[in-house]
N, C-alpha and C. Protein backbone atom coordinates (compact mmCIF):
# COMPACT_ATOMS: atom_id res chain seq x y z
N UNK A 1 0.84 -1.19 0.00
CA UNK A 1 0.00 0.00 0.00
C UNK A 1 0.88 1.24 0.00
N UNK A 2 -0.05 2.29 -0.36
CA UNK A 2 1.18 3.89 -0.46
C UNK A 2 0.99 4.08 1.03
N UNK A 3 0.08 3.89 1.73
CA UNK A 3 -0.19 4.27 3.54
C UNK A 3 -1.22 3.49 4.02
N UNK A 4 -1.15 3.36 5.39
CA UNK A 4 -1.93 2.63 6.22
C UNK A 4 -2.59 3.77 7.20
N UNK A 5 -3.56 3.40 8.03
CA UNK A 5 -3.80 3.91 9.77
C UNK A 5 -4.04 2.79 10.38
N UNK A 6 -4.25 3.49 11.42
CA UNK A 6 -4.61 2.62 12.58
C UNK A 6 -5.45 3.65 13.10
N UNK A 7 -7.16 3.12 13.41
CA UNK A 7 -7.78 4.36 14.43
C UNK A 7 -8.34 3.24 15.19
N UNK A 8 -8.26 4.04 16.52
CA UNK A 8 -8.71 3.21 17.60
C UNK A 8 -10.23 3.99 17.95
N UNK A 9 -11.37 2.66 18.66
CA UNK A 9 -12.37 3.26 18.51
C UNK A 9 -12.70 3.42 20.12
N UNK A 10 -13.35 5.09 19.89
CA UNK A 10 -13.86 4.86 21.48
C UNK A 10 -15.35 5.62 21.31
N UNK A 11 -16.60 5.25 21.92
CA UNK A 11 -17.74 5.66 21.40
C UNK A 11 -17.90 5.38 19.84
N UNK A 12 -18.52 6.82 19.74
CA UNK A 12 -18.77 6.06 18.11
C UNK A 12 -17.79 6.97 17.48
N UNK A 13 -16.98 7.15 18.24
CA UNK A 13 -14.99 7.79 17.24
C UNK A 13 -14.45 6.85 17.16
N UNK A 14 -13.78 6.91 15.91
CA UNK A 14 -12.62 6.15 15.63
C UNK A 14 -11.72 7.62 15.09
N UNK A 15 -10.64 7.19 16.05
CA UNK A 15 -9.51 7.98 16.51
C UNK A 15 -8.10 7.68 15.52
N UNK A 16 -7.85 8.23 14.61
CA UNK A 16 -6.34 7.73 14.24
C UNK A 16 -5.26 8.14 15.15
N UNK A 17 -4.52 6.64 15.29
CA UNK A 17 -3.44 6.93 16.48
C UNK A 17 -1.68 6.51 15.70
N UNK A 18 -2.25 6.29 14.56
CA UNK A 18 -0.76 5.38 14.00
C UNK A 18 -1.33 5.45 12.47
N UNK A 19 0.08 5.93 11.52
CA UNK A 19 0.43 6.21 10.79
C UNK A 19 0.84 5.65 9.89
N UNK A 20 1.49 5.56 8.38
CA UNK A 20 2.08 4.58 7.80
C UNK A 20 2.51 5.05 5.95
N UNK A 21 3.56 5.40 5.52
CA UNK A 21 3.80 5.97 4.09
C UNK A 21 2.89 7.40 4.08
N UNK A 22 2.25 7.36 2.91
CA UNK A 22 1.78 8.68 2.84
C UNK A 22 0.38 9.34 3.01
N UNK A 23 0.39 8.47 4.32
CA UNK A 23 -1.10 9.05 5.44
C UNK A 23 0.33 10.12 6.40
N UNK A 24 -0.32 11.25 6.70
CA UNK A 24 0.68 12.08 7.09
C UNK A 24 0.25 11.73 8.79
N UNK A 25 1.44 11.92 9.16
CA UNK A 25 1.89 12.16 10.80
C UNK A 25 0.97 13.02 11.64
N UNK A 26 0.77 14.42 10.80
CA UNK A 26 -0.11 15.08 11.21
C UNK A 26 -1.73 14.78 11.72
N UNK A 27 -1.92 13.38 10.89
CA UNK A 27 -3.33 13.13 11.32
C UNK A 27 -3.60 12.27 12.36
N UNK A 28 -2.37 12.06 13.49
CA UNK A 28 -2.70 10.99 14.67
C UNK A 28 -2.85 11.98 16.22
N UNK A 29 -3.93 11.63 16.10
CA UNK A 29 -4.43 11.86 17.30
C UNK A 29 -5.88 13.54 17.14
N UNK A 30 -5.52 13.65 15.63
CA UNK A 30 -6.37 14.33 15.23
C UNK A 30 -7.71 14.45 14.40
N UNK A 31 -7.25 13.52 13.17
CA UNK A 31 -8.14 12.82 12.87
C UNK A 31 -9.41 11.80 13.50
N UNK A 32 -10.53 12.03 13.22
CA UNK A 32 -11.54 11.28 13.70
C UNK A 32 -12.97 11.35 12.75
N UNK A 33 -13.09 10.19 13.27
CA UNK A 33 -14.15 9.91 12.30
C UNK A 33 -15.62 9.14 13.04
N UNK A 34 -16.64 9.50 12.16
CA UNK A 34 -17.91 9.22 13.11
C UNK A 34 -18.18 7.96 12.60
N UNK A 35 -18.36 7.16 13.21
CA UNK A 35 -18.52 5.71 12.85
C UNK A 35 -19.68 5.43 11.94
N UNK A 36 -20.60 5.89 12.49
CA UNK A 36 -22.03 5.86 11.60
C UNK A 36 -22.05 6.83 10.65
N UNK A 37 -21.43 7.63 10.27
CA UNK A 37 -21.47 8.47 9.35
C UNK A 37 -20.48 8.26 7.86
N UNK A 38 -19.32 7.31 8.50
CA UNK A 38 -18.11 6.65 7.35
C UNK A 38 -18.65 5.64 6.84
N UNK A 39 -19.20 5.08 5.83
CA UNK A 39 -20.12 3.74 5.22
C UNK A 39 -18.70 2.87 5.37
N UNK A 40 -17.74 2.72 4.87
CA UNK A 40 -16.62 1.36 5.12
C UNK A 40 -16.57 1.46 6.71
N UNK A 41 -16.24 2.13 7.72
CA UNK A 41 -16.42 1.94 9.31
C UNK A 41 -17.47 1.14 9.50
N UNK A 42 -18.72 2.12 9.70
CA UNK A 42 -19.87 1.37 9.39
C UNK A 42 -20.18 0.01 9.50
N UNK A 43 -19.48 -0.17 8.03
CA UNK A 43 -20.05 -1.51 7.23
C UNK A 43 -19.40 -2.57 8.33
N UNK A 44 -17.73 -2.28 8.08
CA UNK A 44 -17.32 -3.18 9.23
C UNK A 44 -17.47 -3.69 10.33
N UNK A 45 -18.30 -2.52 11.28
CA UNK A 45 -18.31 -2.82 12.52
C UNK A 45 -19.63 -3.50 12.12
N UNK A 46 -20.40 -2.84 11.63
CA UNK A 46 -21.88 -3.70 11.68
C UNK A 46 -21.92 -5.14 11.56
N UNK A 47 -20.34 -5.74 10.26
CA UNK A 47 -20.58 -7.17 9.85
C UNK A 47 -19.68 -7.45 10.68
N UNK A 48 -18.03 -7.07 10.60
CA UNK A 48 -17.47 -7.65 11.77
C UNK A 48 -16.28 -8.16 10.17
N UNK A 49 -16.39 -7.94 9.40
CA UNK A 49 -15.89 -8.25 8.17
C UNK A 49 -14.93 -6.86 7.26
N UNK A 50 -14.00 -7.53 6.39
CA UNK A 50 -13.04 -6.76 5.94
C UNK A 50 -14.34 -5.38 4.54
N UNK A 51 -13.48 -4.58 4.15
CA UNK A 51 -14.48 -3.70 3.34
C UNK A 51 -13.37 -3.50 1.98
N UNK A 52 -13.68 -3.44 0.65
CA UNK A 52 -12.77 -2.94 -0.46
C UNK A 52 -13.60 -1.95 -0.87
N UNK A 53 -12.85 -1.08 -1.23
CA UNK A 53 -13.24 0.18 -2.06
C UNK A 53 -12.40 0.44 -3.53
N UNK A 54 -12.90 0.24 -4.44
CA UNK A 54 -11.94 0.11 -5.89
C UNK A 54 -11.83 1.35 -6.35
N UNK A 55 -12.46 2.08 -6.14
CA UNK A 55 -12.67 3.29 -6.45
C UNK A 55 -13.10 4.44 -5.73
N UNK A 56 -12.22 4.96 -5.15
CA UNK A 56 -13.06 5.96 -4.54
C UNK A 56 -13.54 7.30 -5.13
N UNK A 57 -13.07 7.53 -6.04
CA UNK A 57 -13.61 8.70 -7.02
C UNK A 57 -14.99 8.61 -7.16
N UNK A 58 -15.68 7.76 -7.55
CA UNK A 58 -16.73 7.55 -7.96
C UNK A 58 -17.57 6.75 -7.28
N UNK A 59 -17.06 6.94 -5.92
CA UNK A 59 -18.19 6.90 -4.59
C UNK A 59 -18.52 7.87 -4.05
N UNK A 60 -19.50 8.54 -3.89
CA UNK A 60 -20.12 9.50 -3.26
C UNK A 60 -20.32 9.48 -1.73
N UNK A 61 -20.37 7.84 -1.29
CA UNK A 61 -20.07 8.21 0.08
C UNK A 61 -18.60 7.78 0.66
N UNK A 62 -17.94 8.19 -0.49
CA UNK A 62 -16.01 8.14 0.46
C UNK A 62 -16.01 9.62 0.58
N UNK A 63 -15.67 10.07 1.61
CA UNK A 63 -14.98 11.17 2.47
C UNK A 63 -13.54 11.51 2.50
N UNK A 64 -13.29 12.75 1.49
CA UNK A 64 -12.06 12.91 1.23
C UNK A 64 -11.43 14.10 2.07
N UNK A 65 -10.63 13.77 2.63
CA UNK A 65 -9.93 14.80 3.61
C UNK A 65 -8.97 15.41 3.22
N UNK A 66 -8.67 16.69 3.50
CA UNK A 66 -7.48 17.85 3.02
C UNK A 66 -6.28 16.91 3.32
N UNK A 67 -5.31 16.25 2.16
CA UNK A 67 -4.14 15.59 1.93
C UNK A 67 -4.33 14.47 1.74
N UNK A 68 -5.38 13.75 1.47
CA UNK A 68 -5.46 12.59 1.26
C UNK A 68 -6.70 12.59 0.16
N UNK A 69 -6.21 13.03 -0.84
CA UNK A 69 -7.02 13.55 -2.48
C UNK A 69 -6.39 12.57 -3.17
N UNK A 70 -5.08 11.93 -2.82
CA UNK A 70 -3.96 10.90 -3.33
C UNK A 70 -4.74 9.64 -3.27
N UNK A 71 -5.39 9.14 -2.66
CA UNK A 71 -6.23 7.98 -1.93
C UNK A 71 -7.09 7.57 -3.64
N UNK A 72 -7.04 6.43 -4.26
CA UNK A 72 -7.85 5.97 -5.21
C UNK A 72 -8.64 5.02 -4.74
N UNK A 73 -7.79 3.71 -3.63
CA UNK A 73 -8.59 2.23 -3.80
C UNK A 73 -8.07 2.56 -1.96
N UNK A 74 -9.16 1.44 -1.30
CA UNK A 74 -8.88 1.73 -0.13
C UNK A 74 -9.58 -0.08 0.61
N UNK A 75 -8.67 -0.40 1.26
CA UNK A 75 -9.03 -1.93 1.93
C UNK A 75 -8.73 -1.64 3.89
N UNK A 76 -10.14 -1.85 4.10
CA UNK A 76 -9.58 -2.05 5.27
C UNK A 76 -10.14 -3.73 6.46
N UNK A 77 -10.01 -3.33 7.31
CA UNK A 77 -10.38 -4.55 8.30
C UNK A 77 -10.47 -3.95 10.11
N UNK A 78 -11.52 -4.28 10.46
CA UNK A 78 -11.69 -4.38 12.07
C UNK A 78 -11.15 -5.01 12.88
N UNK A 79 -11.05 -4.28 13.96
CA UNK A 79 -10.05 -4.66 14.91
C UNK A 79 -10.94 -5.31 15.82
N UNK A 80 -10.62 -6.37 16.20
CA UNK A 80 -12.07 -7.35 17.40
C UNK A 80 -11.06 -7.93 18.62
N UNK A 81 -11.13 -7.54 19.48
CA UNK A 81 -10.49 -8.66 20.84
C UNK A 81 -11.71 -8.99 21.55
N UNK A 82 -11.91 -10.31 21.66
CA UNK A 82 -13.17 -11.00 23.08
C UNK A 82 -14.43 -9.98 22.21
N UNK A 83 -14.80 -10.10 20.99
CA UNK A 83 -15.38 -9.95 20.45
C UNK A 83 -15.54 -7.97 20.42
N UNK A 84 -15.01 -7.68 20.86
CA UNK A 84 -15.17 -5.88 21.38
C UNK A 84 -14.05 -5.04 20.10
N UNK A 85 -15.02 -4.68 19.59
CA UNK A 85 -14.31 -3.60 18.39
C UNK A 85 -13.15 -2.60 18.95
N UNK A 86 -12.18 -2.72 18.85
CA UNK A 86 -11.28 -2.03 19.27
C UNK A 86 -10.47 -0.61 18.35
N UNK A 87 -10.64 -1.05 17.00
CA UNK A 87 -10.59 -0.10 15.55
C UNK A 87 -10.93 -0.52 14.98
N UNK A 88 -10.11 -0.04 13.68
CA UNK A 88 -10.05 -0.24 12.43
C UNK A 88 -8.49 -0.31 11.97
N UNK A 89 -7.95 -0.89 10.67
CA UNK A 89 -6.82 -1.04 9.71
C UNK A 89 -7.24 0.04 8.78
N UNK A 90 -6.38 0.56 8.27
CA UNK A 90 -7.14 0.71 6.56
C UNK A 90 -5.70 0.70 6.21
N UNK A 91 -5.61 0.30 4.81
CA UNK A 91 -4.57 0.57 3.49
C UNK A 91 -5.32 1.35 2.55
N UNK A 92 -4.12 2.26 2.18
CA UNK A 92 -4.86 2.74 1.07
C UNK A 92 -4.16 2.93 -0.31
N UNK A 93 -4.40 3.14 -1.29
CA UNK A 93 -3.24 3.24 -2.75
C UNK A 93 -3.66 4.31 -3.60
N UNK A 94 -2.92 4.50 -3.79
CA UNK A 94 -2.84 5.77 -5.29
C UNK A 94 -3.92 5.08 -6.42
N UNK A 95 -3.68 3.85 -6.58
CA UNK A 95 -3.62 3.15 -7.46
C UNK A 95 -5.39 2.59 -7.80
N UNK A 96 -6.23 2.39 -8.51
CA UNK A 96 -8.03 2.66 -8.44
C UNK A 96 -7.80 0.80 -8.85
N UNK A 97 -8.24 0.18 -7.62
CA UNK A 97 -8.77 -0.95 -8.09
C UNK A 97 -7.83 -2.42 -7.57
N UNK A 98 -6.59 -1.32 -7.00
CA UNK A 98 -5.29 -2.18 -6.14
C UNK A 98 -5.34 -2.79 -5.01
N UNK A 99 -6.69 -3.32 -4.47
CA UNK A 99 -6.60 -3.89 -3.10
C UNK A 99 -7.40 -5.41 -4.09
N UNK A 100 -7.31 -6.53 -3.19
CA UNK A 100 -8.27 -7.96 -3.46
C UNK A 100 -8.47 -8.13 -2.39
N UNK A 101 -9.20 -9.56 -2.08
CA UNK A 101 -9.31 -10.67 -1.11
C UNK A 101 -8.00 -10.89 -0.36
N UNK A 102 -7.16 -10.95 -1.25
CA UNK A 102 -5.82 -11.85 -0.79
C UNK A 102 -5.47 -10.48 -0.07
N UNK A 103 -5.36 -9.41 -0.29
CA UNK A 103 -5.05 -8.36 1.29
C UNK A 103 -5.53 -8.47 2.07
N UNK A 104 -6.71 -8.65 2.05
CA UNK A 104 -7.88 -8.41 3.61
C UNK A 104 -7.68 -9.48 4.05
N UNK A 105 -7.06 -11.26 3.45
CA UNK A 105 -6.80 -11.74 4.50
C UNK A 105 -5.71 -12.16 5.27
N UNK A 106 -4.67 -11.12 4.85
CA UNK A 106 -3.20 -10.46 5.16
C UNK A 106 -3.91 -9.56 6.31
N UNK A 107 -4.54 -9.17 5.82
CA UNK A 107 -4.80 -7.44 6.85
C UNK A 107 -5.77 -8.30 7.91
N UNK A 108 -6.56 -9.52 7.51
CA UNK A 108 -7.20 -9.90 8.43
C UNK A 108 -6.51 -10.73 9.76
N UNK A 109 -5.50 -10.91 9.40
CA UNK A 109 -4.67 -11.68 10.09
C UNK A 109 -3.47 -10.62 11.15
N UNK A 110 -3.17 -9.78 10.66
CA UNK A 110 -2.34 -9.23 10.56
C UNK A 110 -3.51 -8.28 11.93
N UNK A 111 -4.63 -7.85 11.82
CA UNK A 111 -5.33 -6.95 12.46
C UNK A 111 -5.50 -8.39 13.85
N UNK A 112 -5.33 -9.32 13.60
CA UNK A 112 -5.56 -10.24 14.65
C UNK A 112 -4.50 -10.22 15.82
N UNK A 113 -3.20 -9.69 15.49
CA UNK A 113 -2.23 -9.80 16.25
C UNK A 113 -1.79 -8.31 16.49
N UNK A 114 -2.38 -7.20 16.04
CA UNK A 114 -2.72 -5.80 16.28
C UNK A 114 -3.62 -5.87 17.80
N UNK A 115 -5.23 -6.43 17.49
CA UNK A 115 -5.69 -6.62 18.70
C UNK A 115 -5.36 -7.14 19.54
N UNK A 116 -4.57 -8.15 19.73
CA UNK A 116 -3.59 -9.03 20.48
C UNK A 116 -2.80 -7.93 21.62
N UNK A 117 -1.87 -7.18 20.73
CA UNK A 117 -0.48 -6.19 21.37
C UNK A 117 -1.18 -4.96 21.83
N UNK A 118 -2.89 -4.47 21.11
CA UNK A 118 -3.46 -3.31 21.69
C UNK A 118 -3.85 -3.81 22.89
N UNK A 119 -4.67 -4.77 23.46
CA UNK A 119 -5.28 -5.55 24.42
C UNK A 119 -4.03 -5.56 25.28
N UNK A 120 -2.90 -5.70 25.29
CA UNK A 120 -1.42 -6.13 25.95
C UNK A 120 -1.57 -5.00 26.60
N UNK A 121 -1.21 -4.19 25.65
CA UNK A 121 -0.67 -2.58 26.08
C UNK A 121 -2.14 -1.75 27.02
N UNK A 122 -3.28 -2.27 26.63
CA UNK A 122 -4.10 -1.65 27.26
C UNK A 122 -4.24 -2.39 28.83
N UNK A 123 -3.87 -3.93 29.25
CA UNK A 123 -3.93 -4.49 30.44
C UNK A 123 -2.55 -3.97 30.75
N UNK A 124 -1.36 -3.79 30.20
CA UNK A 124 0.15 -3.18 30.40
C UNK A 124 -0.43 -1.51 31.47
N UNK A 125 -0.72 -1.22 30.52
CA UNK A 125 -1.13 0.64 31.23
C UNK A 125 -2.26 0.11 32.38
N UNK A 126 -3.06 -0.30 32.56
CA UNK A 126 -4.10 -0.87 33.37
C UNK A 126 -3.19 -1.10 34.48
N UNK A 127 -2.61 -2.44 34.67
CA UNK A 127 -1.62 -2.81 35.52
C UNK A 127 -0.42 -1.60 36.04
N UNK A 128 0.34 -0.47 35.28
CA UNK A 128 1.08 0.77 35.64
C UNK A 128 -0.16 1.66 36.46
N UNK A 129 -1.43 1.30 35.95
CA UNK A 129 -1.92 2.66 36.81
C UNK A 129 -2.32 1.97 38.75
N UNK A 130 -2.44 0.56 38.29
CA UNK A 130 -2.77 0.01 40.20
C UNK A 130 -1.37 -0.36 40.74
N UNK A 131 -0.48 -0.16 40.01
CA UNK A 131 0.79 -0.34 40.59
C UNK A 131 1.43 1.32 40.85
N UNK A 132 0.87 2.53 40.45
CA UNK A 132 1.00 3.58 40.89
C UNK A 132 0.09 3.89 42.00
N UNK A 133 -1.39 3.52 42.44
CA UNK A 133 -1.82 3.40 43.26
C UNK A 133 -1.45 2.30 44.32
N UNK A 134 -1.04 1.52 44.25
CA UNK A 134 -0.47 0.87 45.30
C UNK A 134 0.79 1.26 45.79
N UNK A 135 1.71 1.66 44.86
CA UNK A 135 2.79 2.54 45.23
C UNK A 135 2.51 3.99 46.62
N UNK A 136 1.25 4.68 45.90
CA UNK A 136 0.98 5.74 46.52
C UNK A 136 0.28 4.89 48.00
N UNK A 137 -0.30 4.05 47.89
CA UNK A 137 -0.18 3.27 49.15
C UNK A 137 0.74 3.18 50.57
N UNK A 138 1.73 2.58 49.73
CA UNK A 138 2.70 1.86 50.30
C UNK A 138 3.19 3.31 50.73
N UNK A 139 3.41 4.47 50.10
CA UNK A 139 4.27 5.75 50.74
C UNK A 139 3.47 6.10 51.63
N UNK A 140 2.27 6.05 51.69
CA UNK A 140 1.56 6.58 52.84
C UNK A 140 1.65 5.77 53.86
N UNK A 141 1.85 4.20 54.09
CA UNK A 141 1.99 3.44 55.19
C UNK A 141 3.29 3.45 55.83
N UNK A 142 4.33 4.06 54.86
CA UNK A 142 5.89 4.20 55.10
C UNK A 142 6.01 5.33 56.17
N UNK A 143 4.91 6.26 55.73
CA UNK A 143 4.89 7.34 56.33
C UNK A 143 4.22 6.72 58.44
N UNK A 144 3.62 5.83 57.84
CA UNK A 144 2.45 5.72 59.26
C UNK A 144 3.54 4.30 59.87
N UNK A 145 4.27 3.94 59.18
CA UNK A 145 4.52 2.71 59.86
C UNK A 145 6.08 2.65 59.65
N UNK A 146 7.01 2.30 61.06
CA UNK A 146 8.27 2.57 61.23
C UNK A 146 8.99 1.27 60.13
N UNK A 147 8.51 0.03 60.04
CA UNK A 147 9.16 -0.97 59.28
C UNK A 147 8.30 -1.14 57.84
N UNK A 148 7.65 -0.13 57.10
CA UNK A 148 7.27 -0.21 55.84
C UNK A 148 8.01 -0.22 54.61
N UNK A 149 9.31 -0.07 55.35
CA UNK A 149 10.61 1.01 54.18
C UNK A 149 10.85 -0.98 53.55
N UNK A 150 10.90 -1.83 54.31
CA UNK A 150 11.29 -3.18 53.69
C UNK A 150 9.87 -3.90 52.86
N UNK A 151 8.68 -3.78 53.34
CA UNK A 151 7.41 -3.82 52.64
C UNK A 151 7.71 -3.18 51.06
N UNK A 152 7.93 -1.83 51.28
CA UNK A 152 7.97 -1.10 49.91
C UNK A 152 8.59 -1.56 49.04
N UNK A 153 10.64 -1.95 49.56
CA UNK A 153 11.16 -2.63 48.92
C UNK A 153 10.97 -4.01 47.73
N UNK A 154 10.03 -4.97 48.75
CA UNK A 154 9.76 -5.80 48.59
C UNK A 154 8.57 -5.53 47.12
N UNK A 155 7.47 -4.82 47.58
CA UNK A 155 6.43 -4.59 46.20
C UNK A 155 7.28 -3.55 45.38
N UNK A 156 8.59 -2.90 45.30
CA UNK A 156 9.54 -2.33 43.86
C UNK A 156 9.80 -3.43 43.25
N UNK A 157 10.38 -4.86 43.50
CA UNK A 157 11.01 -5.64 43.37
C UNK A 157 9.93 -6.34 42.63
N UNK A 158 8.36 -6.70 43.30
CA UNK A 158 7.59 -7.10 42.50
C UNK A 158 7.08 -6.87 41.14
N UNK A 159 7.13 -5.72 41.32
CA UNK A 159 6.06 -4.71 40.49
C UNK A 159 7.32 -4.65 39.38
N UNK A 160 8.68 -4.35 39.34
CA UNK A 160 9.59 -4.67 38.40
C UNK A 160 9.69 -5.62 37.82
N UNK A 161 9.99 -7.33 38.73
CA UNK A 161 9.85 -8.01 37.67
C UNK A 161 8.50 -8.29 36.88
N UNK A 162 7.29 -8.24 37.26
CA UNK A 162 5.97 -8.21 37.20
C UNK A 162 6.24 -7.29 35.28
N UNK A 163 6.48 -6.20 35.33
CA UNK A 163 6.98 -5.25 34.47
C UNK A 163 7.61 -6.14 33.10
N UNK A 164 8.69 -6.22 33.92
CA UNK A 164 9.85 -7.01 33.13
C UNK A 164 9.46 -8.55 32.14
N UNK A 165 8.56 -9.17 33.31
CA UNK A 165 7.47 -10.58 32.20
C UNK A 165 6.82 -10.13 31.44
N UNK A 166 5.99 -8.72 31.49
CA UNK A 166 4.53 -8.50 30.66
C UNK A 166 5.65 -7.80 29.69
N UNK A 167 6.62 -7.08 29.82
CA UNK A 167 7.33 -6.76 27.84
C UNK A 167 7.98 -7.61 27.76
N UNK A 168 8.74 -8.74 28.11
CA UNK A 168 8.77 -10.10 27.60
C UNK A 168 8.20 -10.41 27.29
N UNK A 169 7.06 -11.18 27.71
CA UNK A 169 5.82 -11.55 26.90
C UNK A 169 5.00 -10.61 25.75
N UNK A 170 5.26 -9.34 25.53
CA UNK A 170 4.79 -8.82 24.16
C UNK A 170 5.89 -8.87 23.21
N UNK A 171 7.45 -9.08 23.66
CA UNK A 171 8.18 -9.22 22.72
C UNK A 171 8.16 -10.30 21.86
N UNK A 172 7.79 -11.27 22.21
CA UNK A 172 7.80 -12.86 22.02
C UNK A 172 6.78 -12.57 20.29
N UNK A 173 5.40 -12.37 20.69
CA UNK A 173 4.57 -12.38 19.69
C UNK A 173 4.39 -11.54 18.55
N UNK A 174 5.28 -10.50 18.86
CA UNK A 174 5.74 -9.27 18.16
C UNK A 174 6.84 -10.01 17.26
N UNK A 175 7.97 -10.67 17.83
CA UNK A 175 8.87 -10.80 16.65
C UNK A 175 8.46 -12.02 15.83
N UNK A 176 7.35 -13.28 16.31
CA UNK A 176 6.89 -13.71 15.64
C UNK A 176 6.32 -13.19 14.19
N UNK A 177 5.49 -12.42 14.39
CA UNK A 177 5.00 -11.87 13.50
C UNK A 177 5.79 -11.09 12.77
N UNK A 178 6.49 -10.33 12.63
CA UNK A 178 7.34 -9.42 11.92
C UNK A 178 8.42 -10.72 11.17
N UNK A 179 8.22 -11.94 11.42
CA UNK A 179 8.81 -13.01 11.48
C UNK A 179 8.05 -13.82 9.76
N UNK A 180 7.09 -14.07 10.24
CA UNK A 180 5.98 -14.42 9.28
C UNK A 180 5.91 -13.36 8.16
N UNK A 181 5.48 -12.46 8.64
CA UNK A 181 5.37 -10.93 7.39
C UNK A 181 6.59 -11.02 6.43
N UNK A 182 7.50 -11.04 7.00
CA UNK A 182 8.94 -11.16 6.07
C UNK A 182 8.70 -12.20 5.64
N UNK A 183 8.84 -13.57 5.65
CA UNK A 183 8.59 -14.80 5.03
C UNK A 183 7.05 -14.56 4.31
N UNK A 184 6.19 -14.90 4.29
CA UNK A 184 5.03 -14.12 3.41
C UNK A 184 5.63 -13.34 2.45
N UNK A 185 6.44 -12.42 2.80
CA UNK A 185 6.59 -11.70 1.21
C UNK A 185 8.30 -12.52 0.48
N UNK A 186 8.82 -12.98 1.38
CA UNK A 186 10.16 -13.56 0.68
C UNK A 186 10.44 -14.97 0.62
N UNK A 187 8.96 -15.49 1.55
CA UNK A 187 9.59 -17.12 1.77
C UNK A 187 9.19 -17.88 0.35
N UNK A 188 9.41 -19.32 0.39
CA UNK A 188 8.86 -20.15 -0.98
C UNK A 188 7.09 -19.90 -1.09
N UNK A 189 6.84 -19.42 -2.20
CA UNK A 189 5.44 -19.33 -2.36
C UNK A 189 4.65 -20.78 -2.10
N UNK A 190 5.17 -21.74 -2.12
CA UNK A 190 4.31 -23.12 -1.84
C UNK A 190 4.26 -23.51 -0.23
N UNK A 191 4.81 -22.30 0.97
CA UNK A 191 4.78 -22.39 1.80
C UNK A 191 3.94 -21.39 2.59
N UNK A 192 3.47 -20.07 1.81
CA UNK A 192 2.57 -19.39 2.14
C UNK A 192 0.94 -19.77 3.14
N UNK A 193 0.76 -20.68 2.35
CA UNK A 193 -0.18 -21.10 3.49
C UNK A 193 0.28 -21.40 4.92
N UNK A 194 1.58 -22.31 4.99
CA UNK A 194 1.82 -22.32 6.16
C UNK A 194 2.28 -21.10 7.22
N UNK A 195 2.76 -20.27 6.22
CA UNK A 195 2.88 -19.17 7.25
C UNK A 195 1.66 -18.15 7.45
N UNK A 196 0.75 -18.69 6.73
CA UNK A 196 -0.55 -17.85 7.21
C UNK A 196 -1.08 -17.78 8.42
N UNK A 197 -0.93 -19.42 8.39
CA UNK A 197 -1.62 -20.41 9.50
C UNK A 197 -0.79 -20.25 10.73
């Protein structure tokens, strides 16, 4: 593709948070879009299924935004963890008619292990914010209690390695994948299926 996003959905926004070729930088965290009002959003969340657009010139309901007039064909796919819409993918191309099947179920796959590392990072920050409240805990009992200073010690020590497993464990599935993606585009084509799978 010439560019990708990533918008994450909260209400009925979908938020672009991540970027990709020539979707500009400028549009993360600014861009947004009304779910019911974008027909490919929409469509997706309603089916739960990937969307192609071959043309967007000559759709009346694609929505063209100041710098992205470049946009001809556009494929995207939903983001689902434990069934809960989390975004959207999109690719998009210069090019009128440049997306198939065989992307969306690249992008479908590919959005599978997106929801995977968003879900991570969202129990990751979840877990930093009760480990800052328990922190703020522990200083207040340090304060009230003469032998807390070894307590505290003890939950730094936790809460670090605790830390230290959960980005281990996102590294693991991360280089898998970036693992596969490279093989997919360079490995023996009679092995493609297996690295789908």
């Amino acid at each position: 593709s010439d560019g990708a996003k990533i918008m994450l959905v909260r209400g009925p926004i979908a938020r672009v948070v991540r970027v990709f070729g020539r979707c500009g930088a400028d549009k993360i965290g600014v861009e947004e879009h009304n779910i019911d009002a974008a027909n490919s959003l929409r469509t997706m969340r309603d089916t739960g299924e990937p969307y192609i657009l071959d043309y967007t010139a000559s759709n009346p309901r694609w929505s063209v935004y100041p710098g992205d007039e470049w946009i001809a064909s556009y494929a995207g796919v939903p983001i689902y963890v434990h069934n809960e819409l989390l975004g959207f993918l999109g690719l998009y191309s210069a090019q009128p008619g440049y997306f198939s099947t065989r992307h969306t179920d690249r992008l479908k796959a590919f959005a599978d292990q997106i929801a995977l590392a968003i879900h991570n990072a969202q129990l990751h920050t979840s877990i930093q914010q009760h480990v800052a409240e328990l922190e703020e805990r522990v200083q207040q009992r340090t304060r009230e209690l003469p032998d807390a200073n070894a307590q505290l010690t003890q939950l730094g020590q936790l809460k670090d390695q605790f830390i230290s497993r959960i980005s281990h464990e996102l590294r693991t599935p991360l280089t898998n994948i970036k693992i596969y993606l490279e093989l997919l585009d360079t490995g023996k084509p009679e092995k493609r299926a297996k690295y789908m799978g």
